[in-house]
N, C-alpha and C. Protein backbone atom coordinates (compact mmCIF):
# COMPACT_ATOMS: atom_id res chain seq x y z
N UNK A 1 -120.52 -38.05 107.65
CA UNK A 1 -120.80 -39.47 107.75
C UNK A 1 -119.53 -40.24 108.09
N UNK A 2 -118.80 -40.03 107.62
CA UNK A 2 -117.43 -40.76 107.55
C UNK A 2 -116.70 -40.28 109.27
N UNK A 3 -116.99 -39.30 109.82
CA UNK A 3 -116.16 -38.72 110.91
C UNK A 3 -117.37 -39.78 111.99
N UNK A 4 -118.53 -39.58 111.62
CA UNK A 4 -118.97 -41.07 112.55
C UNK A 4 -118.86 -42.25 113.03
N UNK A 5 -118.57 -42.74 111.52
CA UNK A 5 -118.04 -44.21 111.16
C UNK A 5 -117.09 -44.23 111.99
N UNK A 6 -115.48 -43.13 112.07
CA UNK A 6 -114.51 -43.18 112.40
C UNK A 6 -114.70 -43.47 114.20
N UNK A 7 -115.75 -42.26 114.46
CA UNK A 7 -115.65 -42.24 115.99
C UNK A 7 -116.36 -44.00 116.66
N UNK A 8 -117.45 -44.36 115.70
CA UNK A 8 -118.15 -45.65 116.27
C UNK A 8 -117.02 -46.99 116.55
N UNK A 9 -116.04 -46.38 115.36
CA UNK A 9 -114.98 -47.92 114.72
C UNK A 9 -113.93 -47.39 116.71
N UNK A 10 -114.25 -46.18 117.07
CA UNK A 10 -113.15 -46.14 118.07
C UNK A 10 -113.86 -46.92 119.37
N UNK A 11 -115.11 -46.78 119.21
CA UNK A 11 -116.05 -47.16 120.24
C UNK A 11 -116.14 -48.54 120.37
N UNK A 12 -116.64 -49.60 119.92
CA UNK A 12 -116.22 -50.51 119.77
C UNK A 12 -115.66 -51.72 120.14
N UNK A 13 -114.35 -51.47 120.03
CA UNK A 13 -113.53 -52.20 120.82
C UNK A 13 -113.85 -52.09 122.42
N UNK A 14 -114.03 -50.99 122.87
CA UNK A 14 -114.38 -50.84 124.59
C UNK A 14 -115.71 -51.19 124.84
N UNK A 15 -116.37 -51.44 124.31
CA UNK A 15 -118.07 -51.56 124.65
C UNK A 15 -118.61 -53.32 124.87
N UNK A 16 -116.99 -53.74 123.95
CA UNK A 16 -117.12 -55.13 123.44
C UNK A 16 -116.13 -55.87 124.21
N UNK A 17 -115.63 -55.54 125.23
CA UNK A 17 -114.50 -55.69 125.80
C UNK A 17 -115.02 -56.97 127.11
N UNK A 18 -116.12 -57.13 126.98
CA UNK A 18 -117.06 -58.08 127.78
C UNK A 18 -116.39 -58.23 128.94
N UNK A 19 -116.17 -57.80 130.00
CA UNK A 19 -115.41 -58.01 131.34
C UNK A 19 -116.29 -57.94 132.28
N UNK A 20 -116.12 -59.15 132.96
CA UNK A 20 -117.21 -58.99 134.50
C UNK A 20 -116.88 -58.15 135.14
N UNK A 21 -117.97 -57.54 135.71
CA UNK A 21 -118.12 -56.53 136.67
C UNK A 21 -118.58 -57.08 137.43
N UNK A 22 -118.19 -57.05 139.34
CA UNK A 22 -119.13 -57.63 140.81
C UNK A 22 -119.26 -56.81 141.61
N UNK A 23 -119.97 -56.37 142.45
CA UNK A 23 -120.71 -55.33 143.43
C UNK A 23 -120.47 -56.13 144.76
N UNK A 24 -119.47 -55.74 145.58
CA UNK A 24 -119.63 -56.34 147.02
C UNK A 24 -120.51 -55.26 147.52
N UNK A 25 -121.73 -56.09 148.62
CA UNK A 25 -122.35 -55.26 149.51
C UNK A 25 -121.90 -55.59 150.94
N UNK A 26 -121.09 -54.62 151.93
CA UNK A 26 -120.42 -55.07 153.27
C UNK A 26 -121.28 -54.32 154.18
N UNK A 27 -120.84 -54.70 154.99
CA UNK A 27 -121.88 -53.55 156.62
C UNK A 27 -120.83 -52.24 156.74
N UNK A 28 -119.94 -52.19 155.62
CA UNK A 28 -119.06 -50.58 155.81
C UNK A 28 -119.45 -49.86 154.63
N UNK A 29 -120.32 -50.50 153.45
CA UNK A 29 -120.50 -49.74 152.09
C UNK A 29 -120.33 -51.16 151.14
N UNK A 30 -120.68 -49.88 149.46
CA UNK A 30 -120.75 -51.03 148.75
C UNK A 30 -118.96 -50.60 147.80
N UNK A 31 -118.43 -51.53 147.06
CA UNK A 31 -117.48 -51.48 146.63
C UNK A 31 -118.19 -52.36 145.10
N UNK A 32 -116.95 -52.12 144.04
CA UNK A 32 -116.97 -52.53 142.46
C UNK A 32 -115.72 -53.03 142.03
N UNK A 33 -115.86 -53.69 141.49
CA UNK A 33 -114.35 -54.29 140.88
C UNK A 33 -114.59 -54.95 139.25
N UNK A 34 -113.84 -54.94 138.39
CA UNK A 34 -113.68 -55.41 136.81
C UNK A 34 -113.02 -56.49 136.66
N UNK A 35 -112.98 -57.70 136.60
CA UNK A 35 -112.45 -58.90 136.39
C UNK A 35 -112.21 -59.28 135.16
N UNK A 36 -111.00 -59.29 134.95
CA UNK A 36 -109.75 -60.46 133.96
C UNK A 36 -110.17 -61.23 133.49
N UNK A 37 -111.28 -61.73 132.82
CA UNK A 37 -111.45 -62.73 132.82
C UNK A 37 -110.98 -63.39 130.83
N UNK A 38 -110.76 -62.16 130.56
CA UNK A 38 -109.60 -62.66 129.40
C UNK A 38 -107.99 -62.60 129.46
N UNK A 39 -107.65 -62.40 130.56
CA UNK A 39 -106.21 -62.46 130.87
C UNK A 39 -106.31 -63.54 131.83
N UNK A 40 -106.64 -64.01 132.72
CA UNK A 40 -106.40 -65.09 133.72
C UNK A 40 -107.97 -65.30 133.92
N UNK A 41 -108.42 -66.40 133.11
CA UNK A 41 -109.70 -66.94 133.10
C UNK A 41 -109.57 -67.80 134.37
N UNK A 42 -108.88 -69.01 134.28
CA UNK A 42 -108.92 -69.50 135.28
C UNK A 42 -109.23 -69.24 136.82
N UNK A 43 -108.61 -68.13 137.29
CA UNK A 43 -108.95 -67.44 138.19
C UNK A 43 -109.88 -66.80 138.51
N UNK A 44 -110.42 -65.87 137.02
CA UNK A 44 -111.65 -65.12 136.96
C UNK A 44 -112.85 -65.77 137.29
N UNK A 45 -112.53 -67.22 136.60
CA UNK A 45 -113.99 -68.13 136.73
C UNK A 45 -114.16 -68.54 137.71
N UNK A 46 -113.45 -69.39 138.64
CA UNK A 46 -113.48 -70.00 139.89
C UNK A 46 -113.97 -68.64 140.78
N UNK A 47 -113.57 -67.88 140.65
CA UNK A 47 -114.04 -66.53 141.73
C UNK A 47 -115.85 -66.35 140.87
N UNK A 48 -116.00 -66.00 139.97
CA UNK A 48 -117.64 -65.99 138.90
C UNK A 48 -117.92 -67.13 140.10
N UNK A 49 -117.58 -68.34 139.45
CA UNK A 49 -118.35 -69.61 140.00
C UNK A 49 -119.03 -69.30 141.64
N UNK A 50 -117.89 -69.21 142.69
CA UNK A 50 -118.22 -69.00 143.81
C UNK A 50 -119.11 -67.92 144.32
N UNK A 51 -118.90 -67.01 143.39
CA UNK A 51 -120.28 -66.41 143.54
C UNK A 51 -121.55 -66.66 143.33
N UNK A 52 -121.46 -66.99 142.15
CA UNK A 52 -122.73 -67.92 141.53
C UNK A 52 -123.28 -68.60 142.48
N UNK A 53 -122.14 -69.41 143.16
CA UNK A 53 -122.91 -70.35 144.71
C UNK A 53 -123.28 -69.58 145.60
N UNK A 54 -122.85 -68.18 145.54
CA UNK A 54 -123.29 -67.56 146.99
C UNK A 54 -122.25 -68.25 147.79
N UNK A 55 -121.52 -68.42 147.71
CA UNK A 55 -120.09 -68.42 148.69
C UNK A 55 -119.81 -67.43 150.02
N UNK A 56 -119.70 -66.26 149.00
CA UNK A 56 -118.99 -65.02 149.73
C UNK A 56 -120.09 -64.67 150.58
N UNK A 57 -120.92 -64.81 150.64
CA UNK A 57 -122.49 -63.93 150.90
C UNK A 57 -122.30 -64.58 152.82
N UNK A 58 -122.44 -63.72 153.13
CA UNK A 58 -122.58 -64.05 154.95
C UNK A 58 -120.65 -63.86 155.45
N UNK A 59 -119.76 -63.91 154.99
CA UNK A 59 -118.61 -64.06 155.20
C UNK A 59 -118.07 -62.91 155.46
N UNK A 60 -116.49 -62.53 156.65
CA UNK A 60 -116.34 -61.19 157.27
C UNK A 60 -114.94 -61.54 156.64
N UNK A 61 -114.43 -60.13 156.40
CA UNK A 61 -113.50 -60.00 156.36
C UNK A 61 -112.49 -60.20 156.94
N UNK A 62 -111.37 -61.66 157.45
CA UNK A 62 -110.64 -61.95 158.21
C UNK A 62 -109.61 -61.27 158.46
N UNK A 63 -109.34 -60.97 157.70
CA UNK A 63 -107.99 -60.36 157.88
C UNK A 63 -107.74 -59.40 157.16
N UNK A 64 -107.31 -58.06 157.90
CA UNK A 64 -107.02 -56.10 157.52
C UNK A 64 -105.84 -56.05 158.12
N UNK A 65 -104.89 -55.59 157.36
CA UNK A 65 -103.71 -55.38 157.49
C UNK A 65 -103.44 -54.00 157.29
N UNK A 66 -103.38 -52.71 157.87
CA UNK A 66 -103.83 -51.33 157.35
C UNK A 66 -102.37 -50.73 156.25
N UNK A 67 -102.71 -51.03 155.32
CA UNK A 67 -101.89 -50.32 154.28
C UNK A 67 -101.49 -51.33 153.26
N UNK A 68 -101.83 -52.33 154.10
CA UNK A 68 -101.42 -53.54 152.64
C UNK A 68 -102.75 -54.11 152.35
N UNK A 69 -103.62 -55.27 153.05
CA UNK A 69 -104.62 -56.02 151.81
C UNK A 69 -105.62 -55.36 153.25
N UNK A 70 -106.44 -55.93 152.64
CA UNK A 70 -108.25 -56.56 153.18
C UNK A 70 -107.82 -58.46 152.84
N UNK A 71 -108.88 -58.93 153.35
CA UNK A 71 -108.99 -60.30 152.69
C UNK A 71 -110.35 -60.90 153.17
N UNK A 72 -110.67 -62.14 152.63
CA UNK A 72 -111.77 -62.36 152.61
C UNK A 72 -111.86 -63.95 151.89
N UNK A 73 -113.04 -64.60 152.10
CA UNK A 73 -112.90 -65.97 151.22
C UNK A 73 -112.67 -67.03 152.34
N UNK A 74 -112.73 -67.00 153.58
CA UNK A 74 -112.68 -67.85 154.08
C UNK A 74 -114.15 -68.41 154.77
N UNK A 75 -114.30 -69.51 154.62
CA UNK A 75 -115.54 -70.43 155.50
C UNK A 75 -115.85 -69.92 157.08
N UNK A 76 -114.65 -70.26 157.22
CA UNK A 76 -114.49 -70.54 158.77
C UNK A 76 -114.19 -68.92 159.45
N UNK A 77 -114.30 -67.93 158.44
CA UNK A 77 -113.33 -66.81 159.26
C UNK A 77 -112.51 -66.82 159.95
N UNK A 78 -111.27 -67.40 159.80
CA UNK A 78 -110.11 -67.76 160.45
C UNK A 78 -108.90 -67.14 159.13
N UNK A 79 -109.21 -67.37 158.05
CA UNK A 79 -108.19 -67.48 156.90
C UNK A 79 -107.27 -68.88 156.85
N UNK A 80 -108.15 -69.96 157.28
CA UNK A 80 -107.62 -71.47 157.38
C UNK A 80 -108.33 -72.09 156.71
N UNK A 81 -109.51 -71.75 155.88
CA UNK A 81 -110.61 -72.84 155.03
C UNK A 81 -110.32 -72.15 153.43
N UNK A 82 -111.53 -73.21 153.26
CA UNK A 82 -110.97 -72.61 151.35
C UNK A 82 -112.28 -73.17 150.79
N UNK A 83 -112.65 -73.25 149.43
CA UNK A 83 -113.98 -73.99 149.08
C UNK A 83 -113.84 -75.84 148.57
N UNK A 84 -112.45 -75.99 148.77
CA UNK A 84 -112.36 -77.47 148.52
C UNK A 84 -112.15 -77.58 147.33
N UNK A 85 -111.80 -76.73 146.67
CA UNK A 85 -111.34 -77.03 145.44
C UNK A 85 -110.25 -76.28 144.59
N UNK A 86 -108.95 -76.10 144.64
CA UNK A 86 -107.82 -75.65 144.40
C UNK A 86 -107.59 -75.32 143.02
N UNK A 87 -106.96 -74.12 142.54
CA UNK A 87 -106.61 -73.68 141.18
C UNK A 87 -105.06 -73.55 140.98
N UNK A 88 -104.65 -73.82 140.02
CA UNK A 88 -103.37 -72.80 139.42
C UNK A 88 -102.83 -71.33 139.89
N UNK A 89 -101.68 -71.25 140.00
CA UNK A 89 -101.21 -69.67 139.79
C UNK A 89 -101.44 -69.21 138.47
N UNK A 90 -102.06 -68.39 138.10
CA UNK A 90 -102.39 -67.94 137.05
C UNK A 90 -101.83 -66.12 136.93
N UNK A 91 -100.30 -66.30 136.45
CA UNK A 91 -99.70 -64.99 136.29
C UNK A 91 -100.17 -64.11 134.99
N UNK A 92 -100.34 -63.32 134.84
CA UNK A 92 -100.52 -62.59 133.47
C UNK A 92 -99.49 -61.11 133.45
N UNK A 93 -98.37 -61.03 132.34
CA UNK A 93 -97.66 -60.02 132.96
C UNK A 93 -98.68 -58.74 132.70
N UNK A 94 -99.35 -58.62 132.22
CA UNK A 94 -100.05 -57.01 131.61
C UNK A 94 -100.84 -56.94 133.07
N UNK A 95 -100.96 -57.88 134.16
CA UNK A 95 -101.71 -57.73 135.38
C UNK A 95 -100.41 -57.31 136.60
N UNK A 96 -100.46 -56.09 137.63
CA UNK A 96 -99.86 -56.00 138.83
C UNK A 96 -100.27 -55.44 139.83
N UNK A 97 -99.78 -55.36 140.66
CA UNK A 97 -100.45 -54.92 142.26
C UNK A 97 -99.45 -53.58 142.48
N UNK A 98 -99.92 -52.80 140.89
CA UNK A 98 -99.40 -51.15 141.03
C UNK A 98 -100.42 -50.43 141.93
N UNK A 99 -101.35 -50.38 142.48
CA UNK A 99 -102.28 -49.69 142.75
C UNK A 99 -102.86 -50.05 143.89
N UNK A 100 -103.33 -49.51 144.97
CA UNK A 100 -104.80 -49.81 145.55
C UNK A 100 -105.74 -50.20 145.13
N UNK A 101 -106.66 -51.13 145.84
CA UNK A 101 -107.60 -51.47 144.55
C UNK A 101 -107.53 -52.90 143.78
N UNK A 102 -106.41 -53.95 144.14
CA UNK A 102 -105.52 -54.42 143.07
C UNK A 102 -106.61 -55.91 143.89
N UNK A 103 -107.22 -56.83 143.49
CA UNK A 103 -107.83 -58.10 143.31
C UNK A 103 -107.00 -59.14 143.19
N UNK A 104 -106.43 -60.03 144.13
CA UNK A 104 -105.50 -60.80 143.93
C UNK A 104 -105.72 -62.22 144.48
N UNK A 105 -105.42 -63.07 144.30
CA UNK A 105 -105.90 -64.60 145.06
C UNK A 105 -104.54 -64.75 146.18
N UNK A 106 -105.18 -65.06 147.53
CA UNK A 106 -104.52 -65.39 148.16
C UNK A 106 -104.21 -66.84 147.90
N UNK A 107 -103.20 -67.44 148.72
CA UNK A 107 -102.64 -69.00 148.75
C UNK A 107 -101.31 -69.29 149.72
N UNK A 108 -101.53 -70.24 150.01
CA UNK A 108 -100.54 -71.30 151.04
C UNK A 108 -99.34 -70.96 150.16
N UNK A 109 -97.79 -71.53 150.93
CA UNK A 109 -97.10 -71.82 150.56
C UNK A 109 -96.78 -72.39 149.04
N UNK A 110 -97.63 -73.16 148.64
CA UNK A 110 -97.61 -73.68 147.36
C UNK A 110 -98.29 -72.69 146.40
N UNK A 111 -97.55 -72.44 145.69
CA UNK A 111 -98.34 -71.86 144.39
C UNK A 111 -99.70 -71.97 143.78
N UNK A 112 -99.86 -73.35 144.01
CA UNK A 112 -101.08 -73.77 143.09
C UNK A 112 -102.44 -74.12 144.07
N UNK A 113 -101.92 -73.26 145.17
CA UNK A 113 -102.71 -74.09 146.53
C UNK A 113 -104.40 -72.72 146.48
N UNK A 114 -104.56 -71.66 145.58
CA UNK A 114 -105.55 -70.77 145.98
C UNK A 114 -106.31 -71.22 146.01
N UNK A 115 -107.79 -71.23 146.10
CA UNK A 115 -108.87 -71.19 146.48
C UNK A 115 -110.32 -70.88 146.48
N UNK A 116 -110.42 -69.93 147.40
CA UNK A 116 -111.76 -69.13 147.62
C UNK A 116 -110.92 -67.50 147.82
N UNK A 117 -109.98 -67.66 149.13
CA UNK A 117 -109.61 -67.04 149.29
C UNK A 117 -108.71 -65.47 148.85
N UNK A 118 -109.58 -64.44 148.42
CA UNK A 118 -108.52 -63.59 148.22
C UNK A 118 -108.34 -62.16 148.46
N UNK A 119 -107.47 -61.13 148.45
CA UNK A 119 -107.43 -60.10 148.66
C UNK A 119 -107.56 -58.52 147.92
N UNK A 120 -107.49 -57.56 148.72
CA UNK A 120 -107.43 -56.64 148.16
C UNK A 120 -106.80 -55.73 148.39
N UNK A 121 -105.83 -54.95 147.91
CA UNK A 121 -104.98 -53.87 148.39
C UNK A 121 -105.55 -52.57 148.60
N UNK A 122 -104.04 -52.50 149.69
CA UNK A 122 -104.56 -51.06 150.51
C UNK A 122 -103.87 -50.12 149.48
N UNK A 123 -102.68 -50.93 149.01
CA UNK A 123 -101.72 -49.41 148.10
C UNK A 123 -100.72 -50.59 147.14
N UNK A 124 -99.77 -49.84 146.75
CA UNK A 124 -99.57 -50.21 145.56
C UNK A 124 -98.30 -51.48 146.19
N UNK A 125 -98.31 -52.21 145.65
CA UNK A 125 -97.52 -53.91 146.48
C UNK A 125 -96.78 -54.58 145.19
N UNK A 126 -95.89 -53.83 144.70
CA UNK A 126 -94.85 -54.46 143.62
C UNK A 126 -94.08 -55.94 144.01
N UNK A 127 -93.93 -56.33 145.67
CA UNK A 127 -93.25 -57.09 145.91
C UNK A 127 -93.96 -58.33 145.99
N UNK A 128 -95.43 -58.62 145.28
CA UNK A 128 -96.25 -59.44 145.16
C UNK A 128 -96.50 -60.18 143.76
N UNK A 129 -96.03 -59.12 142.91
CA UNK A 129 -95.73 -59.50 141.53
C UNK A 129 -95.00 -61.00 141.05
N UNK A 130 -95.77 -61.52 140.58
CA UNK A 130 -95.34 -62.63 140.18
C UNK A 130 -95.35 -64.02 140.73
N UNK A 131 -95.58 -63.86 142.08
CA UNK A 131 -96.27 -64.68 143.17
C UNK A 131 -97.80 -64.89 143.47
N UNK A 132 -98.50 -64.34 143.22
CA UNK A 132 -99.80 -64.02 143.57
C UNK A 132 -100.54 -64.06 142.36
N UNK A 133 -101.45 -64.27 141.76
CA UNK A 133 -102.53 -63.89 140.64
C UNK A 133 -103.40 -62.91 140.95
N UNK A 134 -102.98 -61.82 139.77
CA UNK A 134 -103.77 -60.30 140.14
C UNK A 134 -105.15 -60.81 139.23
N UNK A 135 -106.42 -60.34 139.05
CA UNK A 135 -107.60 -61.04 138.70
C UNK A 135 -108.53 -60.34 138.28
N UNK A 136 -108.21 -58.58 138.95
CA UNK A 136 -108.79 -57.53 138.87
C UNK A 136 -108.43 -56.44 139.49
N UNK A 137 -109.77 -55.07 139.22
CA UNK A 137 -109.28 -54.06 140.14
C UNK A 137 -110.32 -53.39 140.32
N UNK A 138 -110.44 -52.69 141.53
CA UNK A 138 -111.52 -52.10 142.36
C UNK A 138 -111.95 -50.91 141.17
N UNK A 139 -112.86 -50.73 140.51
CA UNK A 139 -112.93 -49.34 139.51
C UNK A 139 -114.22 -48.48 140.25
N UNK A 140 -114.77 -48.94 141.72
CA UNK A 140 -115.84 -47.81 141.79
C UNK A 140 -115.40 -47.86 143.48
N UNK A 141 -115.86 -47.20 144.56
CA UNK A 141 -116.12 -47.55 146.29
C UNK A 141 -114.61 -47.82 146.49
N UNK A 142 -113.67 -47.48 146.25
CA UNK A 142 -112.17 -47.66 146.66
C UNK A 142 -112.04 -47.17 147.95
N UNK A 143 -112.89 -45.71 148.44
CA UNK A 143 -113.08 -45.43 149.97
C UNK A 143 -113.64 -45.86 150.85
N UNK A 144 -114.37 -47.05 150.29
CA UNK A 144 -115.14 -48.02 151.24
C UNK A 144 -114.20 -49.57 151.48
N UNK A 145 -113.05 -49.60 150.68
CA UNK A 145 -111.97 -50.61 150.73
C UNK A 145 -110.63 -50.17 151.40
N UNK A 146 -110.69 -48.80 151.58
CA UNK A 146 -109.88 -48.22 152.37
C UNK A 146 -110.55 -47.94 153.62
N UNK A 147 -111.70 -47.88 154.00
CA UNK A 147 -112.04 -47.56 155.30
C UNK A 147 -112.40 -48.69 156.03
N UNK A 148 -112.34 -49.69 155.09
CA UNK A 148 -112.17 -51.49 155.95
C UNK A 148 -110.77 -51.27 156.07
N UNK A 149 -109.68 -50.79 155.85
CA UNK A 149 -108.18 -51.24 155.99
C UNK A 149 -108.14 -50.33 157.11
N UNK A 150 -108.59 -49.70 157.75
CA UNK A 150 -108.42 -49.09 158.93
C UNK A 150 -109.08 -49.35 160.07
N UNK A 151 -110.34 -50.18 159.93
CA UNK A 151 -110.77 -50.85 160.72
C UNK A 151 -109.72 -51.35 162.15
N UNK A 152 -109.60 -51.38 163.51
CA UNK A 152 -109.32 -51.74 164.15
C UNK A 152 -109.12 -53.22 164.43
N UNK A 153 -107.91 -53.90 164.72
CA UNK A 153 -107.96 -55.56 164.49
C UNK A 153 -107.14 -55.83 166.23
N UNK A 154 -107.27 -57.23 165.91
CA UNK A 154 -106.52 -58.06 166.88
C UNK A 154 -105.30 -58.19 166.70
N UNK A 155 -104.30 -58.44 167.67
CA UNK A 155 -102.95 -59.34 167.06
C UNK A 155 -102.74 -60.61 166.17
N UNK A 156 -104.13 -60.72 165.18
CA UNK A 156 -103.70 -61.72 164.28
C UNK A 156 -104.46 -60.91 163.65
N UNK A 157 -104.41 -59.60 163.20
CA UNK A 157 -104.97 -58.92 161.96
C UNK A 157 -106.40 -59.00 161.68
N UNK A 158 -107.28 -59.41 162.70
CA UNK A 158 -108.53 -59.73 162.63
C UNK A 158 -109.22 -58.95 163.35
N UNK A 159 -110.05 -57.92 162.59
CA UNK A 159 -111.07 -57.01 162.74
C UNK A 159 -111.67 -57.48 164.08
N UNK A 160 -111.49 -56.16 165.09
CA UNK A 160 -112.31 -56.32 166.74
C UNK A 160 -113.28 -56.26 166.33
N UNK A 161 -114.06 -55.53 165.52
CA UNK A 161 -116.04 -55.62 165.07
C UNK A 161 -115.42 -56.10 163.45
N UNK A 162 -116.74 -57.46 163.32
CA UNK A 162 -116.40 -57.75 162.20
C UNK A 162 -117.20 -56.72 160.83
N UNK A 163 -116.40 -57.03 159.94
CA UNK A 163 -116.86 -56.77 158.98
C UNK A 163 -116.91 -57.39 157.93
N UNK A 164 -118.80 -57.23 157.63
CA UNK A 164 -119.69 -58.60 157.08
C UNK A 164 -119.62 -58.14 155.18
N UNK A 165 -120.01 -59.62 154.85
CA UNK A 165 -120.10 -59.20 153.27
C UNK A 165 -121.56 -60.05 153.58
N UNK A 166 -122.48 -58.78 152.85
CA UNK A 166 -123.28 -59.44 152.92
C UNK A 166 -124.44 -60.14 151.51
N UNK A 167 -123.72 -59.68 150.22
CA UNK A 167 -123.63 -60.16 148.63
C UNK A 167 -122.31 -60.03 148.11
């Protein structure tokens, strides 16, 4: 009885750990990611929210850079729009862009300028640390976020066949 108790009291904490989970569906596969949303709420939510609106839903991936991000979040598919409504940098140190996989908010020049807009890494991007708000990380379809980063682009990093998000 007691070696139960012990194993349930280990269980627990992870079961209760309440973290959003989101399912992108693209025209290359589906991908998964786990969201922060007790380390950098701010961020977590505004990204929740925009989904909630159906934001992302119809929108291509603007910009593939092969070995560094994906990105995504723009209106206009250009990587020049945003949803009109601007957040904070929201750093968390226990969050970094060690990995592929890594969920990060893009932004302008200004710090506090993010958005809608954000990315996802191809590999591990230490030199982003501390600039950027990490938000999450890809935990399922990582070969379907790598086989958008190889996608073929233009001279402004923009996919020759787009690639659609289509939830």
């Amino acid at each position: 009885m007691i070696k139960i108790l012990i194993c349930l009291l280990c269980i627990i904490p992870f079961t209760l750990s309440g973290q959003t989970v989101v399912q992108w569906s693209t025209s290359m596969g589906n991908f998964t990611a786990e969201l922060r949303e007790d380390l950098v709420p701010i961020t977590s939510y505004n990204f929740i929210n925009l989904i909630n609106e159906q934001f992302y839903d119809n929108l291509i991936f603007h910009r593939v850079v092969s070995g560094f991000v994906i990105q995504d979040g723009c209106p206009n598919g250009t990587g020049y729009g945003g949803s009109g409504v601007t957040i904070p940098l929201e750093i968390h140190p226990a969050l970094g862009h060690h990995s592929a996989g890594t969920l990060g908010m893009a932004r302008a020049a200004d710090p506090n300028s993010a958005s809608s807009q954000y990315y996802i890494t191809l590999a591990p991007t230490p030199n982003l640390n501390g600039n950027y708000a990490v938000f999450g990380y890809v935990i399922d379809g990582l070969e379907v976020v790598q086989a958008i980063g190889l996608v073929e682009t233009n001279n402004n990093d923009m996919p020759i066949e787009p690639v659609h998000i289509d939830s």
